[in-house]
N, C-alpha and C. Protein backbone atom coordinates (compact mmCIF):
# COMPACT_ATOMS: atom_id res chain seq x y z
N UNK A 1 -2.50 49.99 -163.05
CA UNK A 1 -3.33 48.86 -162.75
C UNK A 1 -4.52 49.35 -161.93
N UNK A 2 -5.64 48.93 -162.62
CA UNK A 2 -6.89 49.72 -161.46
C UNK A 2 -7.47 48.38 -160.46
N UNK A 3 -7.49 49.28 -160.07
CA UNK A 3 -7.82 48.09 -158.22
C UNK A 3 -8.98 47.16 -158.18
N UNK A 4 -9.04 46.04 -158.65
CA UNK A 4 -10.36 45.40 -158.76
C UNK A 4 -11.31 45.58 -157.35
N UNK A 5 -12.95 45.41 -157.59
CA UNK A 5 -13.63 45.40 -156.19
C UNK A 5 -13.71 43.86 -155.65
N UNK A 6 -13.84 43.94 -154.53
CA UNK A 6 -14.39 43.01 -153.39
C UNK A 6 -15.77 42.48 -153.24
N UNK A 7 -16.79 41.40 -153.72
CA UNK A 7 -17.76 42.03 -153.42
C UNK A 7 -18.26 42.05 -152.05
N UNK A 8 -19.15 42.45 -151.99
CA UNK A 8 -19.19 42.34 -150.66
C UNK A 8 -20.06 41.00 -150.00
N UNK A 9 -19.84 40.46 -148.79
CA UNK A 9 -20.31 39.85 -148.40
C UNK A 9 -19.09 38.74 -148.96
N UNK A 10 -18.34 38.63 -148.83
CA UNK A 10 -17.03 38.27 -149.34
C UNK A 10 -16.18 37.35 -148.07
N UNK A 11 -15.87 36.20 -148.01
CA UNK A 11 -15.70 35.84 -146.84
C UNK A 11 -14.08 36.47 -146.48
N UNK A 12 -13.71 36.66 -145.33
CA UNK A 12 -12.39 37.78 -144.66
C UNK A 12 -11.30 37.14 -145.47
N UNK A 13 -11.59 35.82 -145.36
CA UNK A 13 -10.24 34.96 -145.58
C UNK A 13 -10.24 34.74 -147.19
N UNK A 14 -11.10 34.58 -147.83
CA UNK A 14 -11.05 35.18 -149.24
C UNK A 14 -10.77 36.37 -149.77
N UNK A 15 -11.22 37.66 -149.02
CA UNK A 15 -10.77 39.00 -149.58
C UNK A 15 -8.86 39.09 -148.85
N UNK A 16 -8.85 38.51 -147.75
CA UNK A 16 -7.83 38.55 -147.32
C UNK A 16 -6.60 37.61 -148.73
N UNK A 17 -7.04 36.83 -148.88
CA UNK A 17 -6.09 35.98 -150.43
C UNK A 17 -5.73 36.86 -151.46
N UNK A 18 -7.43 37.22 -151.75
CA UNK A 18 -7.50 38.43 -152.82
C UNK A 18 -6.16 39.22 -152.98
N UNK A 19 -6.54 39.89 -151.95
CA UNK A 19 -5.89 41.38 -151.63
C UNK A 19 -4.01 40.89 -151.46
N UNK A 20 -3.57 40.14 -151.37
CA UNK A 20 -2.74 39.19 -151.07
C UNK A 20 -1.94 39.09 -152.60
N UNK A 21 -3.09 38.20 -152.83
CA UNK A 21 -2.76 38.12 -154.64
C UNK A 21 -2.13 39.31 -155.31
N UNK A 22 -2.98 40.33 -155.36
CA UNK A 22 -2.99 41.64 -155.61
C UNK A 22 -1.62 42.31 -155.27
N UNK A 23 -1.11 42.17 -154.16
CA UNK A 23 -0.09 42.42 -153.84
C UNK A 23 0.85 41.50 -154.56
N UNK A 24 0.98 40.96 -154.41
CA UNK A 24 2.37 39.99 -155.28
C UNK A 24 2.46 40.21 -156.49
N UNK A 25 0.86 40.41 -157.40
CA UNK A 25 1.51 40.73 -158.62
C UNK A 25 1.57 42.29 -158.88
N UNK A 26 1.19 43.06 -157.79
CA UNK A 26 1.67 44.20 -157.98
C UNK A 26 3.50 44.41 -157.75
N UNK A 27 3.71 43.66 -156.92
CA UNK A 27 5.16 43.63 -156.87
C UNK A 27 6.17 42.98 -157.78
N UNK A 28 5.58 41.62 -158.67
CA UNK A 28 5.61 40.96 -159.79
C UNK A 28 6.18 41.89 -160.81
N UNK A 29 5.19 43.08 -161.01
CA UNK A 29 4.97 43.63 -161.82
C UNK A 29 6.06 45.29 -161.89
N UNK A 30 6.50 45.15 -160.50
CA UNK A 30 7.15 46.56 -159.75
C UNK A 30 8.55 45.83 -160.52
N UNK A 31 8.52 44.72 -160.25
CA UNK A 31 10.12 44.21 -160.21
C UNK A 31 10.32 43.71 -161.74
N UNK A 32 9.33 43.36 -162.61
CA UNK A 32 9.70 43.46 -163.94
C UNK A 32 10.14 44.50 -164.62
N UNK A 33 8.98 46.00 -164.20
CA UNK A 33 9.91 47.01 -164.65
C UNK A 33 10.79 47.90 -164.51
N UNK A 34 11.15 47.41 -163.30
CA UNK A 34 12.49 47.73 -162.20
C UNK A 34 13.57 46.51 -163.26
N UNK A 35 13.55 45.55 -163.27
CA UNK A 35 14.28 44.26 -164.23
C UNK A 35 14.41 45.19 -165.85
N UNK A 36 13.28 45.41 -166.37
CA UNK A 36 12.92 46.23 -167.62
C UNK A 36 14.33 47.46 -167.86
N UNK A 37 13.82 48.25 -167.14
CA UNK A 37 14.96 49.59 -166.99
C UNK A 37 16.55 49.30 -167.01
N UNK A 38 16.73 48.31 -165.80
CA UNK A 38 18.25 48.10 -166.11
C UNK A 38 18.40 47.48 -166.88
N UNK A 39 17.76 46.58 -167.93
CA UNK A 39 18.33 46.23 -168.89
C UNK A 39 18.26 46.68 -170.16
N UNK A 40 17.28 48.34 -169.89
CA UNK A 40 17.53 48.98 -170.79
C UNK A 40 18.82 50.51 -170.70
N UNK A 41 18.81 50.38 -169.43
CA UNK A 41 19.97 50.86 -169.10
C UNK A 41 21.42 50.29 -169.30
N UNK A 42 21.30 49.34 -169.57
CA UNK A 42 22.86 48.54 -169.36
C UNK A 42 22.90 48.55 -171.00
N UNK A 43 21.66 48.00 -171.85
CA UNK A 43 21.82 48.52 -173.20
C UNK A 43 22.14 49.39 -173.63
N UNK A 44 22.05 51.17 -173.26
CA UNK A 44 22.47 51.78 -173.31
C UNK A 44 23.79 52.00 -173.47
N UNK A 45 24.51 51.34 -171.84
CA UNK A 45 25.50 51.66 -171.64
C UNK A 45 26.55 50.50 -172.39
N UNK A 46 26.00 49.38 -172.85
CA UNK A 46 26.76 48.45 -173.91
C UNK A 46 27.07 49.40 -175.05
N UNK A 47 25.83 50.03 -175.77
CA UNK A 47 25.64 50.58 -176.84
C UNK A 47 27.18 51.56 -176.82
N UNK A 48 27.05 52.52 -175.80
CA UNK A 48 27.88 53.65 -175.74
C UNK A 48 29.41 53.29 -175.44
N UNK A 49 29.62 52.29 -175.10
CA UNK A 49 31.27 51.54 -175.21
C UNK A 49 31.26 51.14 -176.24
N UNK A 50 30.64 50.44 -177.00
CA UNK A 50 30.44 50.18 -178.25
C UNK A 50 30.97 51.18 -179.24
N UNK A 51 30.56 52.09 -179.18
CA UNK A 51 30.63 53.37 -180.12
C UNK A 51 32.04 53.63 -180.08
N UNK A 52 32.22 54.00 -178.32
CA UNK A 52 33.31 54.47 -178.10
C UNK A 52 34.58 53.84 -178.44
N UNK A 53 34.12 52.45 -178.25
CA UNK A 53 35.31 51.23 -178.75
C UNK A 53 35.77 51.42 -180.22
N UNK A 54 34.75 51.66 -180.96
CA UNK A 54 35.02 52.18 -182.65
C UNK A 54 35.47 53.66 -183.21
N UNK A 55 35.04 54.22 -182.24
CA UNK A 55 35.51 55.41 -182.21
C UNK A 55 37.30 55.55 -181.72
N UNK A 56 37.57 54.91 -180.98
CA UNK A 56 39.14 54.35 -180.28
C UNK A 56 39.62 53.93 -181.52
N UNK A 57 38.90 52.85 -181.79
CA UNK A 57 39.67 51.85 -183.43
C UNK A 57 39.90 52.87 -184.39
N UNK A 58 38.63 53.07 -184.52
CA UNK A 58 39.28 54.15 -185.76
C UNK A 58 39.93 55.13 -185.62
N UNK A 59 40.33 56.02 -184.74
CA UNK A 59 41.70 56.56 -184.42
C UNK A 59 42.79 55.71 -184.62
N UNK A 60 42.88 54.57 -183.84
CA UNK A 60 44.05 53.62 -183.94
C UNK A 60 44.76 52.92 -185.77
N UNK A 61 43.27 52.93 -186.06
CA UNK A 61 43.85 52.71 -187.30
C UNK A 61 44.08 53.82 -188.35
N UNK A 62 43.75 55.01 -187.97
CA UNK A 62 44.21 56.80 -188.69
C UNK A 62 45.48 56.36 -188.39
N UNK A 63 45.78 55.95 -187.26
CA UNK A 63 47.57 56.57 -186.42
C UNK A 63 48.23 55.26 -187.20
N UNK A 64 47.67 53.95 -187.30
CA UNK A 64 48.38 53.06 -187.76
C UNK A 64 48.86 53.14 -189.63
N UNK A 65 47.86 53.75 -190.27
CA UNK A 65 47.41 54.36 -191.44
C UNK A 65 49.11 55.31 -191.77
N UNK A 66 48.65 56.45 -190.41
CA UNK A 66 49.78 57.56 -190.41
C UNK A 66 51.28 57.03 -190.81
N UNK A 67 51.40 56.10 -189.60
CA UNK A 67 52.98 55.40 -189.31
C UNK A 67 53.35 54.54 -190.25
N UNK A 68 52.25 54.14 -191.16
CA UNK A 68 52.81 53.32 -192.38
C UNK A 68 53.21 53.81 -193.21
N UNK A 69 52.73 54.55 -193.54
CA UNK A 69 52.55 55.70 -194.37
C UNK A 69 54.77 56.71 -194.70
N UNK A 70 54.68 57.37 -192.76
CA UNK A 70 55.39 57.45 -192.72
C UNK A 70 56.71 56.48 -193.29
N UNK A 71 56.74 55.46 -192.42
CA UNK A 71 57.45 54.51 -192.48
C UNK A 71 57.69 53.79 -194.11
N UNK A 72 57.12 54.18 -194.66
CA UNK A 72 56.97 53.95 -196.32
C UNK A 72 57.95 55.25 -196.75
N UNK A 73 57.64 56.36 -196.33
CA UNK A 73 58.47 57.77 -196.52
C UNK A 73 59.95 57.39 -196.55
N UNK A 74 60.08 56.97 -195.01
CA UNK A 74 60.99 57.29 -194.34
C UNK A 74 62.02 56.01 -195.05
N UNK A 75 61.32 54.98 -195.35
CA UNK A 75 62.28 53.39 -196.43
C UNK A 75 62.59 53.91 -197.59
N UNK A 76 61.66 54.90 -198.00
CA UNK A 76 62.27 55.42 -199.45
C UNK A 76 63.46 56.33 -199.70
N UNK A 77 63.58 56.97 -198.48
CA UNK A 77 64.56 58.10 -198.01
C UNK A 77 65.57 57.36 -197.64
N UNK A 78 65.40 56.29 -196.73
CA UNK A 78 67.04 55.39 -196.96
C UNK A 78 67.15 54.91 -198.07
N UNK A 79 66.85 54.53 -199.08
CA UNK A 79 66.56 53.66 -199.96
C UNK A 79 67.13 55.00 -201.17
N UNK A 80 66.97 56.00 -200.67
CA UNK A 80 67.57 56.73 -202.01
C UNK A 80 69.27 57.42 -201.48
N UNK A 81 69.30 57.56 -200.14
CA UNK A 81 70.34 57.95 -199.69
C UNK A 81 71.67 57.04 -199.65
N UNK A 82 71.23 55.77 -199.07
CA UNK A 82 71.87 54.60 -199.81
C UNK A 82 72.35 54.41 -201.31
N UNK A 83 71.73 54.68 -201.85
CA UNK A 83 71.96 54.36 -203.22
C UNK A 83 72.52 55.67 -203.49
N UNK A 84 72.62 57.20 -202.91
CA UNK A 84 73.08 57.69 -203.31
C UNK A 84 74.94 57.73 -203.12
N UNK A 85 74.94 57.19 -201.61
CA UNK A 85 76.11 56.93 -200.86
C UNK A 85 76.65 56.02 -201.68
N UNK A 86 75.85 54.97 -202.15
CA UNK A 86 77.02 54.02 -203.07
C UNK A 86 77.47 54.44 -204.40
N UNK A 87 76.81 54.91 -204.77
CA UNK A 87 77.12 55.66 -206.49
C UNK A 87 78.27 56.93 -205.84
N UNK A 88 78.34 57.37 -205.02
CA UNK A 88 79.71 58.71 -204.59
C UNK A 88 80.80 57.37 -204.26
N UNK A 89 80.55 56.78 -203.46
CA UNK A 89 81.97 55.41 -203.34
C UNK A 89 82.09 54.88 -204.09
N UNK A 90 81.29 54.46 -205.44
CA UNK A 90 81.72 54.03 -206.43
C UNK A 90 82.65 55.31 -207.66
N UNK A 91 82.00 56.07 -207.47
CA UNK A 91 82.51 57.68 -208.13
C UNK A 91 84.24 57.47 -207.28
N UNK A 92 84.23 57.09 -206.15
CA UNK A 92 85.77 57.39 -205.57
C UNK A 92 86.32 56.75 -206.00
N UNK A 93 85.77 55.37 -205.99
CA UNK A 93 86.39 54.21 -206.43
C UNK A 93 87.22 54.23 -207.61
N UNK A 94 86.28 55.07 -208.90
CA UNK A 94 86.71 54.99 -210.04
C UNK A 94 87.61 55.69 -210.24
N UNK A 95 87.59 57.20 -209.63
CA UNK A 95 88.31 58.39 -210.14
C UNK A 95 90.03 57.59 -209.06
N UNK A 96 89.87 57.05 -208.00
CA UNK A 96 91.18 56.54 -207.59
C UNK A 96 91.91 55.58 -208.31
N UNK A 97 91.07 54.81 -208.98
CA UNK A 97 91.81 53.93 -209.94
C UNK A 97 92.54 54.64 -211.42
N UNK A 98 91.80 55.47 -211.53
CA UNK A 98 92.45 56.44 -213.21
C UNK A 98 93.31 56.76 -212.31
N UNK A 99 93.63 57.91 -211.02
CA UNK A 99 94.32 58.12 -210.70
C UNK A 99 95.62 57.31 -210.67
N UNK A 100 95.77 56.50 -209.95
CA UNK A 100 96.39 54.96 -209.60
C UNK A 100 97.18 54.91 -211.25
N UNK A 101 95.85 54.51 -212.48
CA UNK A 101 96.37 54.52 -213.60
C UNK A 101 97.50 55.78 -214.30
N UNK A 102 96.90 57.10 -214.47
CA UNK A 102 98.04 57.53 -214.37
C UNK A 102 99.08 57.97 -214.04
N UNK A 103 99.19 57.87 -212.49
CA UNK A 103 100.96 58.26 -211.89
C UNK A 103 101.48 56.78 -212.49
N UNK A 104 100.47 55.88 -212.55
CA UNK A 104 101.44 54.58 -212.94
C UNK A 104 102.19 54.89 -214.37
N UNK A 105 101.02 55.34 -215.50
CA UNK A 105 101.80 55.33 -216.66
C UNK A 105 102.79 56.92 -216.49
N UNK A 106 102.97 57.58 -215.63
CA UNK A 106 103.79 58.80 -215.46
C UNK A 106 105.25 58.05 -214.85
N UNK A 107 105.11 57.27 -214.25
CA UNK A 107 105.82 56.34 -213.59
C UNK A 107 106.06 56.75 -212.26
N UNK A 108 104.98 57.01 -211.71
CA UNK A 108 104.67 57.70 -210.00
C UNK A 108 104.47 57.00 -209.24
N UNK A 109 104.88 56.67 -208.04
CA UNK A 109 104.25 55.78 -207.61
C UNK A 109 103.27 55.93 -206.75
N UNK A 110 102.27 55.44 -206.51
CA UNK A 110 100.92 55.62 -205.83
C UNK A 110 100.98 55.21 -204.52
N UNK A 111 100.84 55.98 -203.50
CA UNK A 111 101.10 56.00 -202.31
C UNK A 111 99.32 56.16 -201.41
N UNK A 112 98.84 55.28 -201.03
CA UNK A 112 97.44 55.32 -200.97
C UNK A 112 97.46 55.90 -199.88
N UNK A 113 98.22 56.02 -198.95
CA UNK A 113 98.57 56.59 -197.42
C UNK A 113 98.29 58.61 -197.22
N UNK A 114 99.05 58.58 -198.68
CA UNK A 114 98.83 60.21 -199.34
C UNK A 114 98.04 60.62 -200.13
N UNK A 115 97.52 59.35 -200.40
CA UNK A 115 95.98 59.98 -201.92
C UNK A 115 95.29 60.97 -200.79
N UNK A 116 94.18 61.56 -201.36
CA UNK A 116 93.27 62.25 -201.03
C UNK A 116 91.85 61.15 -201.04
């Protein structure tokens, strides 16, 4: 801001207002871009949590991604072990009943206490 003149012959109490004036909106003007800065500072610093906040998410949802993923693995793996466990108890099931069947037709009697 360049300093306006006075002219001269200027009455005291008028240059005195002046100069007055001058001051306030120099300070007006101090404190807008003092006001200016931090709120381009705080933009900044919105901006950069911002980022960081998405940057967090999207990790969170890699790891959530991961564990489903897993967890999809890991249902299929019961899901086949199960089914494998029941097809061997059904396998017992059967081979004890032929058994059962023939000591019966041998005329044995079936002692389930001693099967195997």
């Amino acid at each position: 801001m360049t300093m306006p003149t006075i002219p001269e012959g200027t009455h005291p109490l008028i240059s005195g207002i002046a100069l007055l004036a001058l001051v306030v909106v120099w300070a007006y003007q101090a404190h807008q871009r003092g006001l200016r800065e931090r709120v381009e500072r705080a933009e900044r610093r919105a901006d950069q949590a911002e980022e960081e906040r998405d940057a967090e998410l999207a990790k969170l949802k890699d790891q959530v991604s991961k564990l489903r993923s897993e967890l999809h693995d890991l249902n299929a793996k019961f899901t086949n072990e199960v089914t494998r466990l029941q097809r061997l108890l059904l396998e017992e099931q059967q081979q004890k009943f032929r058994l059962q069947g023939l000591l019966a037709s041998h005329g044995i009697p079936y002692d389930s206490e001693q099967a195997p």
